[in-house]
N, C-alpha and C. Protein backbone atom coordinates (compact mmCIF):
# COMPACT_ATOMS: atom_id res chain seq x y z
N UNK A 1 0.82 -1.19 0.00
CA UNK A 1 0.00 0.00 0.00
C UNK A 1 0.87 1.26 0.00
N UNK A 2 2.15 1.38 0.74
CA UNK A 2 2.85 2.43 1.01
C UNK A 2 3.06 2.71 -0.38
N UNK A 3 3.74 1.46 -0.88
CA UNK A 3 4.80 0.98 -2.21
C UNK A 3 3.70 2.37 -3.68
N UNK A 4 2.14 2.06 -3.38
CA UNK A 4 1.96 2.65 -4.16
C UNK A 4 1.39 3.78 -4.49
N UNK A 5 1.03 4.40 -3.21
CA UNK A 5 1.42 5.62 -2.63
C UNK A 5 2.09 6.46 -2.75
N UNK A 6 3.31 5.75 -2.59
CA UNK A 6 4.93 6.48 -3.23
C UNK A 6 4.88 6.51 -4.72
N UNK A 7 4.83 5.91 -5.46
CA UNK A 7 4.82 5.48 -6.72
C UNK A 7 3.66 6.33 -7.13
N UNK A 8 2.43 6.92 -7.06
CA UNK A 8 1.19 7.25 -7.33
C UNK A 8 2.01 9.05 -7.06
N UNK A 9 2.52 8.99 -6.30
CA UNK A 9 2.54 10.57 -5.86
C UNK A 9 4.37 10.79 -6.38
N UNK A 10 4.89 9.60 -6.92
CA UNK A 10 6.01 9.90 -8.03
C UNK A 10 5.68 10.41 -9.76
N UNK A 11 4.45 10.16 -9.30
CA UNK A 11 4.11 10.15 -11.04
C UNK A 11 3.57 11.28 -11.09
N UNK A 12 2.99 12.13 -10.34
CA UNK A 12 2.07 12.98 -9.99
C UNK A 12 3.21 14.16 -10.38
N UNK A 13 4.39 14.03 -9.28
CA UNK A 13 5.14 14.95 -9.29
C UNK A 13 6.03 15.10 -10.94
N UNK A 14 6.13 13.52 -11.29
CA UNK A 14 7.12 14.12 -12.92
C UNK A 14 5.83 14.92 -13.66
N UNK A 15 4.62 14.38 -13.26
CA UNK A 15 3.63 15.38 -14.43
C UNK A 15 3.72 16.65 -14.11
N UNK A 16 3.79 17.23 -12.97
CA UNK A 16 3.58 18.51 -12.63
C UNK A 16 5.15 19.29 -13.28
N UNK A 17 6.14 18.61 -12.76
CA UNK A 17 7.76 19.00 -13.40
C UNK A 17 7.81 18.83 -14.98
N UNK A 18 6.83 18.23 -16.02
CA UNK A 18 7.26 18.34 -17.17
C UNK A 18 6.35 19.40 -17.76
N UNK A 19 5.14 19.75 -17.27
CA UNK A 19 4.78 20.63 -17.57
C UNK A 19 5.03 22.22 -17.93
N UNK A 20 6.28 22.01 -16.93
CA UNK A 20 6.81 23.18 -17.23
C UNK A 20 8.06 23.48 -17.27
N UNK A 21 8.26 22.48 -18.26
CA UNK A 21 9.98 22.39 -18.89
C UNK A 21 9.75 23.15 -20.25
N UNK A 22 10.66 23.57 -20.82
CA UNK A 22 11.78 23.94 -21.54
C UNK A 22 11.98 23.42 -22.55
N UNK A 23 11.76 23.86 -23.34
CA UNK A 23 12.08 23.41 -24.49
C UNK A 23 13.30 23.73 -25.59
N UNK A 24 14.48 22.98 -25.91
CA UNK A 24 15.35 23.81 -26.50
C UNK A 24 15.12 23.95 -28.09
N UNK A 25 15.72 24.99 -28.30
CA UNK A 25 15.43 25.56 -29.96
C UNK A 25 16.80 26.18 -30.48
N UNK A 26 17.03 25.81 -31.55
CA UNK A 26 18.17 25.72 -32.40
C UNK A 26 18.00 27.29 -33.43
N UNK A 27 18.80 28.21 -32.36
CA UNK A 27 18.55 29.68 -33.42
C UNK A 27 19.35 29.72 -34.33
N UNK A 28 20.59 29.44 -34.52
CA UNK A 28 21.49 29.28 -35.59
C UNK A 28 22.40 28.35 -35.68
N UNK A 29 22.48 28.26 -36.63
CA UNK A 29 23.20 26.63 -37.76
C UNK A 29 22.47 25.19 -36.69
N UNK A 30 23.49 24.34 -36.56
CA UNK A 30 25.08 24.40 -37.10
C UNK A 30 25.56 25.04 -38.55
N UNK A 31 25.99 25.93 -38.44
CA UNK A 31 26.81 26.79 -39.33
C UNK A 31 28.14 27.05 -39.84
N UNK A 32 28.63 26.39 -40.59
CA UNK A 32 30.43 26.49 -40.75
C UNK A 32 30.20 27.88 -41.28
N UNK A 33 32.08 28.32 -40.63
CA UNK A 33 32.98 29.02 -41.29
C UNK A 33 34.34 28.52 -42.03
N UNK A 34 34.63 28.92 -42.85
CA UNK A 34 35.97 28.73 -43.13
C UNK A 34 36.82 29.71 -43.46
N UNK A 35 37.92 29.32 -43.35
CA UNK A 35 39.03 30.45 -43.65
C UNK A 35 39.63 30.41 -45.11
N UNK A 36 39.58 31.16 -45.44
CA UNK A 36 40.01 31.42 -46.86
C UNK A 36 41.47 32.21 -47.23
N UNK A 37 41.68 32.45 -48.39
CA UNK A 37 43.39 32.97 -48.30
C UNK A 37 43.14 34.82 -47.81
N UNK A 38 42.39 35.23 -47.46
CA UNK A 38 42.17 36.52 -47.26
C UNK A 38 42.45 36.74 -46.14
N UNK A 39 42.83 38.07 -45.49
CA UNK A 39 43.50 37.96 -44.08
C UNK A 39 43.38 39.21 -43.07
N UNK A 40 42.50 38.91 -41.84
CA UNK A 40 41.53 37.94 -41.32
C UNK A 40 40.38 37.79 -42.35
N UNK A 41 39.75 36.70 -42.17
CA UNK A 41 38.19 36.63 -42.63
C UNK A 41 37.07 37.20 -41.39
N UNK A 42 36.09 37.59 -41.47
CA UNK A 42 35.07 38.19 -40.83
C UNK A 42 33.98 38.14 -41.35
N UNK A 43 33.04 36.85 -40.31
CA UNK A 43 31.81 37.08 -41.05
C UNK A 43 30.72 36.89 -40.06
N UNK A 44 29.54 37.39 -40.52
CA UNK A 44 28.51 38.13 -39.12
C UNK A 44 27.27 37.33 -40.05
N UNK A 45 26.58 37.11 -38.61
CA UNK A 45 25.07 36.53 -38.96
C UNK A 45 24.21 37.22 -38.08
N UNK A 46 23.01 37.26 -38.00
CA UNK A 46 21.94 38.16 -37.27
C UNK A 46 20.57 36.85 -37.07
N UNK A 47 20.09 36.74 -35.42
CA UNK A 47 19.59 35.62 -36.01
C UNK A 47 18.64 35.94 -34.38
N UNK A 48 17.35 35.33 -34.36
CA UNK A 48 16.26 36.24 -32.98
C UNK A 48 16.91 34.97 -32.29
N UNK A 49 15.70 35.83 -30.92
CA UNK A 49 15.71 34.83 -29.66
C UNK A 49 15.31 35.87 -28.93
N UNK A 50 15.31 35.31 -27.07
CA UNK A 50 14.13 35.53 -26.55
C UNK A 50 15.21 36.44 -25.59
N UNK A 51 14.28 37.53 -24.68
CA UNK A 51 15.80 38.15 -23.91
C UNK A 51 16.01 36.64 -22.61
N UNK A 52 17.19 36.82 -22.26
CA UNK A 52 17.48 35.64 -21.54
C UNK A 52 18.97 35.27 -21.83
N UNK A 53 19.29 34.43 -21.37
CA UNK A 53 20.30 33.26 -21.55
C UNK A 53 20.11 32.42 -23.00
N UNK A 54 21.02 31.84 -23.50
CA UNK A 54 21.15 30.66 -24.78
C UNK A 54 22.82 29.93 -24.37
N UNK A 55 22.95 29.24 -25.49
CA UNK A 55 24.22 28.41 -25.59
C UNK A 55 24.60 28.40 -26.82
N UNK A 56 26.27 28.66 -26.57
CA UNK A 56 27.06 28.59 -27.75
C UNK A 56 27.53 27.57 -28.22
N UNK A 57 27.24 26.61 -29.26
CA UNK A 57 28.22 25.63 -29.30
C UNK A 57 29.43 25.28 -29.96
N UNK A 58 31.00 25.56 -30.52
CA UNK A 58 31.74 25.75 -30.89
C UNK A 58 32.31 24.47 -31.31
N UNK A 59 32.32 24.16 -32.35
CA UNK A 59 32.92 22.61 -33.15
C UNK A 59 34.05 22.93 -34.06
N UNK A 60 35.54 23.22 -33.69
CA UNK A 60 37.00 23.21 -34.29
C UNK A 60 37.14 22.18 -35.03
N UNK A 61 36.69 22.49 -36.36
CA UNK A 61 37.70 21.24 -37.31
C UNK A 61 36.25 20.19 -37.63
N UNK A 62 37.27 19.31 -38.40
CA UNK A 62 36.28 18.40 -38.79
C UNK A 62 36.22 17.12 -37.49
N UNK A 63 35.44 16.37 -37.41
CA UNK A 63 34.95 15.40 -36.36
C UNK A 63 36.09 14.52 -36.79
N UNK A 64 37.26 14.67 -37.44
CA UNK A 64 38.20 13.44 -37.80
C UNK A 64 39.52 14.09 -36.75
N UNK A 65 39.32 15.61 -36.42
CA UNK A 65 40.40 16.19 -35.81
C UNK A 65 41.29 17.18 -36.96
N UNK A 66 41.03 17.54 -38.19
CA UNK A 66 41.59 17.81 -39.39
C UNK A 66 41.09 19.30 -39.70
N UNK A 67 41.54 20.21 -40.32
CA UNK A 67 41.51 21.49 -40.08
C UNK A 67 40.95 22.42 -39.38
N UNK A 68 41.57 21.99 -37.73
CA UNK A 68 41.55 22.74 -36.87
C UNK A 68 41.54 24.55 -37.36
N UNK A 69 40.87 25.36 -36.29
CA UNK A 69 41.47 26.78 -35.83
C UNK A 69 42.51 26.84 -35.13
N UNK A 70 43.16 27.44 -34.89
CA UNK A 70 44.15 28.13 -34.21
C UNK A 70 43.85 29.40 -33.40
N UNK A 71 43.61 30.63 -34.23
CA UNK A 71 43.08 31.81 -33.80
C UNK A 71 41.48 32.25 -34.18
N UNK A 72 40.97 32.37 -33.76
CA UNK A 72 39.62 33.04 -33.95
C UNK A 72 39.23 34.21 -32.69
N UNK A 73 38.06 34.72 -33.16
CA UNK A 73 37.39 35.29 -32.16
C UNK A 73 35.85 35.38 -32.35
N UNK A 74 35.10 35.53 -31.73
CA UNK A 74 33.81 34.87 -31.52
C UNK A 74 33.20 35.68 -30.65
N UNK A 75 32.32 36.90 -31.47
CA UNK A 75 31.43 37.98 -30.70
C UNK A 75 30.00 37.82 -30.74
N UNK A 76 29.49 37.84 -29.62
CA UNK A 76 27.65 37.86 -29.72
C UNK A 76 27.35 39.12 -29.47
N UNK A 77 26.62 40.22 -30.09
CA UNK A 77 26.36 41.23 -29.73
C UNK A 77 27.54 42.68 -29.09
N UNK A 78 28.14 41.98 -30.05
CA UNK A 78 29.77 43.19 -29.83
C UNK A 78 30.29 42.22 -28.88
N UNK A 79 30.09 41.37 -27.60
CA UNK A 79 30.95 41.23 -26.78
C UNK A 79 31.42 39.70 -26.84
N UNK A 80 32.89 39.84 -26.80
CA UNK A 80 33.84 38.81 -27.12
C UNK A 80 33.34 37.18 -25.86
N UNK A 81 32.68 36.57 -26.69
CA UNK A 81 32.44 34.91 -26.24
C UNK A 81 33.79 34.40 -26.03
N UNK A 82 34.28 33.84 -27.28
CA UNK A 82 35.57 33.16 -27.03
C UNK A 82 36.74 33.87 -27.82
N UNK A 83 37.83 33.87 -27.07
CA UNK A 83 38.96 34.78 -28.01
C UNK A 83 39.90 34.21 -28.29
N UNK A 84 41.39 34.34 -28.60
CA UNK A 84 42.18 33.68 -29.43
C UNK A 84 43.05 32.91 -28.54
N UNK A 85 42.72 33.02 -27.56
CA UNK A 85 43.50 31.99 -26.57
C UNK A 85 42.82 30.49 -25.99
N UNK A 86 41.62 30.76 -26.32
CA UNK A 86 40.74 29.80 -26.54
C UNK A 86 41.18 29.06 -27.67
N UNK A 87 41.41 29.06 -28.56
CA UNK A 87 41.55 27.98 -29.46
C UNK A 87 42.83 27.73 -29.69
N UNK A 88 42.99 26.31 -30.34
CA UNK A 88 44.67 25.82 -30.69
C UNK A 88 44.09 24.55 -31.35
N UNK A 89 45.64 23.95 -31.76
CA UNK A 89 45.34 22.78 -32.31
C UNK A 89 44.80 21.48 -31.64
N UNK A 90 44.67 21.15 -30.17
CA UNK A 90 44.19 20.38 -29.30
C UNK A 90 42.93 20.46 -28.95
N UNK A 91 41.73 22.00 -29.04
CA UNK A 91 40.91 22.56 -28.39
C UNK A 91 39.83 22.11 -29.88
N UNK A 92 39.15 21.41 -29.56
CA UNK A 92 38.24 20.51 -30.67
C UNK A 92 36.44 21.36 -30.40
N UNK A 93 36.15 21.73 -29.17
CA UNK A 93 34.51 21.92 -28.64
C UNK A 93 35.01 22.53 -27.69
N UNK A 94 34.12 23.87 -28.27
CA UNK A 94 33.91 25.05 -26.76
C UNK A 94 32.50 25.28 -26.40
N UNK A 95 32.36 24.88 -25.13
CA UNK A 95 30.51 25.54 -25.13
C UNK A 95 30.42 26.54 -24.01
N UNK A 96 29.43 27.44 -24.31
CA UNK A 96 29.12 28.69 -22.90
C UNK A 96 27.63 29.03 -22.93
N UNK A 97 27.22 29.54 -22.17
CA UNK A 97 26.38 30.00 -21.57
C UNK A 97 26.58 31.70 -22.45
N UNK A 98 25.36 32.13 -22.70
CA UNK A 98 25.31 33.75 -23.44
C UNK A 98 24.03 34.41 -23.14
N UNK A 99 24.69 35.70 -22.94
CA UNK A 99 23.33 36.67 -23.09
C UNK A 99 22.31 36.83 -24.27
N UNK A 100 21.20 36.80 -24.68
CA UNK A 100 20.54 36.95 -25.82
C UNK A 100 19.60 37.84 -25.26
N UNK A 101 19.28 38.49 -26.69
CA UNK A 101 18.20 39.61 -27.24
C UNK A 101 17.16 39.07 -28.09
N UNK A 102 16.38 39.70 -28.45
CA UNK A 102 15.14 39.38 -29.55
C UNK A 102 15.69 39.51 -30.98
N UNK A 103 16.95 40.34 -31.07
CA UNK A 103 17.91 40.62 -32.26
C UNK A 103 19.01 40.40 -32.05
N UNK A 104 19.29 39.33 -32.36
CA UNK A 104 21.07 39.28 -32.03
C UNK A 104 22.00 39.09 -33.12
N UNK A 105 23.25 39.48 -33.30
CA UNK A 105 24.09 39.34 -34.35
C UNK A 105 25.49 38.32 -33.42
N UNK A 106 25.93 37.36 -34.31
CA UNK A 106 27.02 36.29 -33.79
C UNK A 106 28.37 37.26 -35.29
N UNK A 107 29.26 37.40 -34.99
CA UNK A 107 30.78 37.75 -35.50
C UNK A 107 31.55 37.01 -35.23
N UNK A 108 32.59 36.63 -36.44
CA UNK A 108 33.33 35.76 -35.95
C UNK A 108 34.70 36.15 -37.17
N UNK A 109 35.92 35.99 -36.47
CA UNK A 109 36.73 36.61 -37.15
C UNK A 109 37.85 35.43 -37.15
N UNK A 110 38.05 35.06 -38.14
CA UNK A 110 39.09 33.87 -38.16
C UNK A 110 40.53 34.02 -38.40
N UNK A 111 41.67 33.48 -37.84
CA UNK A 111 42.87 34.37 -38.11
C UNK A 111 43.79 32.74 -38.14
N UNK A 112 43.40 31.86 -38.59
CA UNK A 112 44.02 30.80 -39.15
C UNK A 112 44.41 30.41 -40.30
N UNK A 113 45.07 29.04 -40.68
CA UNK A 113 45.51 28.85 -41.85
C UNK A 113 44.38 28.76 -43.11
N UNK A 114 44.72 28.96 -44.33
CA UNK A 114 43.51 28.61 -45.16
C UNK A 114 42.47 27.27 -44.81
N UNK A 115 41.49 27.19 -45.05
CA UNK A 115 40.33 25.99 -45.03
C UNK A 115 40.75 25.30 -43.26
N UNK A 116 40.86 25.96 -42.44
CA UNK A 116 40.47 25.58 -41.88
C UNK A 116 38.96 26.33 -41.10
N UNK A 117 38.28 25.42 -40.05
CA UNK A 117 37.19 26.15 -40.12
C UNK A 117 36.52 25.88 -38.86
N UNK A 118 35.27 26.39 -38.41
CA UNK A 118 34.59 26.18 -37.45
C UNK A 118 32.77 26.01 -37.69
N UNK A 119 32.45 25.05 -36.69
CA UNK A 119 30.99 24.91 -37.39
C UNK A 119 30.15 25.77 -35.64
N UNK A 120 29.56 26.54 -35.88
CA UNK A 120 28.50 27.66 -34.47
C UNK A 120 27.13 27.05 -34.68
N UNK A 121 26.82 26.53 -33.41
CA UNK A 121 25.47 26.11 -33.52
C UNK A 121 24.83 27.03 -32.20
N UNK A 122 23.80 27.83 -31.67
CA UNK A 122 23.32 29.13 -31.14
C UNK A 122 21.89 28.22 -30.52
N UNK A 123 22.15 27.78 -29.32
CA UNK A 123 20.59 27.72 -29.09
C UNK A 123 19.60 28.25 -27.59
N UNK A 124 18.36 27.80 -27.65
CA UNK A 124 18.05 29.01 -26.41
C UNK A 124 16.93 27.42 -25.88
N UNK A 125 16.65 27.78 -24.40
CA UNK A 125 16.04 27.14 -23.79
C UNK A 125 14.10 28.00 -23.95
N UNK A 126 12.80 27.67 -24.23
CA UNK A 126 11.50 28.28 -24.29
C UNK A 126 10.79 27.60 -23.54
N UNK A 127 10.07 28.09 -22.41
CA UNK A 127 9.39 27.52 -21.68
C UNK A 127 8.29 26.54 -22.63
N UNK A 128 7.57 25.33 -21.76
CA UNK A 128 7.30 24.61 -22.26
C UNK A 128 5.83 24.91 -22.82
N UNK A 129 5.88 25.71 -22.17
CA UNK A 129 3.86 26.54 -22.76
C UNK A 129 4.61 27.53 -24.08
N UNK A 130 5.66 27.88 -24.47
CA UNK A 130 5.60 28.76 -25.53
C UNK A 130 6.45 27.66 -26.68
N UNK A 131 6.41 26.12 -26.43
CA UNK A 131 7.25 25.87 -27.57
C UNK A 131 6.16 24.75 -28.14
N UNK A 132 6.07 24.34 -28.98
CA UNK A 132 5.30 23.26 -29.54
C UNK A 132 6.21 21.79 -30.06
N UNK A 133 6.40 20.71 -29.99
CA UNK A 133 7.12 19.80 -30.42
C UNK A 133 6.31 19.09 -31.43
N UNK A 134 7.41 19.12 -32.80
CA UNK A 134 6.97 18.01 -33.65
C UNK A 134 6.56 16.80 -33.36
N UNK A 135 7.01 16.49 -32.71
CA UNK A 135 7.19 14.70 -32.74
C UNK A 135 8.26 13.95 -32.41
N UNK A 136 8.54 12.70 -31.98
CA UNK A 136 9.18 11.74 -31.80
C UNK A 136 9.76 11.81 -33.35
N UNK A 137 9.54 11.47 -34.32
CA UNK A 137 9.35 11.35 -35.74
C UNK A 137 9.85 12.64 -36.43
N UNK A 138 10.21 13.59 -35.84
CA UNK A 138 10.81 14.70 -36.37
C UNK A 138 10.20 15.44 -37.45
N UNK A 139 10.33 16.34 -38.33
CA UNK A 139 9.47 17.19 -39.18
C UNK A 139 10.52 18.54 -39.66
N UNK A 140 9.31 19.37 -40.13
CA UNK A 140 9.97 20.78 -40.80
C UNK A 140 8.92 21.64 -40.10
N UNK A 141 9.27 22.49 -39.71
CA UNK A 141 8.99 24.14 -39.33
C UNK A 141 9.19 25.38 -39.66
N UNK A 142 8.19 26.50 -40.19
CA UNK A 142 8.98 27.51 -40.28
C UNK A 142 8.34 28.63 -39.45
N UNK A 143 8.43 29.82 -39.29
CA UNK A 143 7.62 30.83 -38.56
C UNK A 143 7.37 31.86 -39.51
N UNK A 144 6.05 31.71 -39.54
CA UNK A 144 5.07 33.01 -40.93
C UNK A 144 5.17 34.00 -40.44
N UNK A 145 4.98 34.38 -39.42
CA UNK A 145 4.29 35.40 -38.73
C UNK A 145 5.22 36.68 -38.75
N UNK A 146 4.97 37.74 -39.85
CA UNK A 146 5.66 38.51 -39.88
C UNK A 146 6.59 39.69 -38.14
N UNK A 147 5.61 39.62 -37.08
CA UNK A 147 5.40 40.12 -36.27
C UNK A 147 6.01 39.31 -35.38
N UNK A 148 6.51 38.25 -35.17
CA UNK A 148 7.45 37.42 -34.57
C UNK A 148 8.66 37.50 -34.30
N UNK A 149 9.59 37.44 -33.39
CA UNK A 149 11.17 37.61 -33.84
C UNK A 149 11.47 36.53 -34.15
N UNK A 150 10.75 35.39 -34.41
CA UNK A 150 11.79 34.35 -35.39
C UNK A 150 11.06 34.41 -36.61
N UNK A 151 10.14 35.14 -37.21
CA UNK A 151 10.13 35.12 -38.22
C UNK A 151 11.22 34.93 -39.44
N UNK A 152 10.81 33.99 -40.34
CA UNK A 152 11.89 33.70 -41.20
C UNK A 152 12.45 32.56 -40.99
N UNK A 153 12.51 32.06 -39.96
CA UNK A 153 12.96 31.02 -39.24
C UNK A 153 12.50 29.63 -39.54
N UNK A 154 13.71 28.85 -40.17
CA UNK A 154 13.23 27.74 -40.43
C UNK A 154 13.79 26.46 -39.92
N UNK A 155 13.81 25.12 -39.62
CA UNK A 155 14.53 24.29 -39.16
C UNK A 155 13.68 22.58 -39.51
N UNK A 156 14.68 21.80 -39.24
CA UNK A 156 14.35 20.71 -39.93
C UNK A 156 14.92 19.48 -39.25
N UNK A 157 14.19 18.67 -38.92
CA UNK A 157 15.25 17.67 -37.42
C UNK A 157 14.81 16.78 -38.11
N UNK A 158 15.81 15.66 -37.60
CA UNK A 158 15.19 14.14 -38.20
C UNK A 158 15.15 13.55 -36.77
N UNK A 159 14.93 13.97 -35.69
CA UNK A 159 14.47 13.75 -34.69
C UNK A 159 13.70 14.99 -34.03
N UNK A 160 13.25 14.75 -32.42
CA UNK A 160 12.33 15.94 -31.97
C UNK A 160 12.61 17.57 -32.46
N UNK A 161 11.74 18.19 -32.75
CA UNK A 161 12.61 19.52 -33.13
C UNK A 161 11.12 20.43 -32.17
N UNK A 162 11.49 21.78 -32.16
CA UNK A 162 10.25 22.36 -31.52
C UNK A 162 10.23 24.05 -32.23
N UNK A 163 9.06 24.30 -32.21
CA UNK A 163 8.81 25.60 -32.44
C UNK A 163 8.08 27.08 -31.64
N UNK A 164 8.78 27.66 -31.67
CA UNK A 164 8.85 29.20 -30.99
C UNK A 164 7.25 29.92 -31.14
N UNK A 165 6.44 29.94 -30.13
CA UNK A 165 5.15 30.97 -30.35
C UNK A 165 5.23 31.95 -29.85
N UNK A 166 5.29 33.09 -30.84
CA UNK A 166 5.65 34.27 -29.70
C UNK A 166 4.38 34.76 -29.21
């Protein structure tokens, strides 16, 4: 009787705790850069989100370990994420924690050898009442709604993916 008691008022509590989870959403890329023979390269993307916190995710090189960065720098909103001491030939994945806006711009200035490169993936946590989930089964999404800050916004999972209601 105790046994299901406990168990009855375990289940109770994950329903009440998922209700109001979080949903994560993928604001930009995964996105490569590469470096080209030009010197530095510099290139800027502009991409929404909600004011709050997000995550940076930083992928050096290819997944084989093969044209690493060396130097880069890596700005969200003018202010320097990761800088050139952060990266080298050993330093494969950087992730952080970031400030976000409803407009944000990511810069990134590469100061390495030709072709090598970096892939930025940008994402934000949405409470679980403002995000909608495809499915187990994954899908496509985009946001119409001119009046939205993700308008424009499109994404495509071959697993769960979720979408932004503003």
């Amino acid at each position: 009787m105790k046994k299901t008691i406990f168990l009855a008022l375990a289940f109770i509590l994950v329903l009440a705790v998922g209700v109001g989870a979080a949903v994560e959403v993928t604001l930009l890329g995964p996105k490569q850069y590469v470096r080209t023979d030009a010197s530095p390269n510099l290139f800027s993307d502009s991409f929404p989100g909600k004011s709050g916190t997000g995550k940076i995710i930083v992928q050096n090189g290819g997944v084989d370990g093969a044209d690493l960065v060396s130097g880069a720098i890596i700005r969200i909103n003018g202010v320097e994420v990761f800088g050139v001491n952060d990266f080298n030939q050993k330093v494969t994945r950087l992730e952080k924690v970031i400030p976000l806006v409803a407009t944000n711009v990511l810069s990134c200035e590469l100061r390495s050898k030709p072709n090598s490169f970096l892939s930025i993936e940008i994402s934000q946590d949405i409470p679980g009442e403002a995000g909608s989930v495809i499915g187990t089964h994954g899908g496509s999404l985009e946001v119409p709604d001119p009046s939205s800050p993700l308008f424009g916004t499109k994404s495509t999972r071959a697993s769960s993916s979720a979408l932004f209601i503003n």
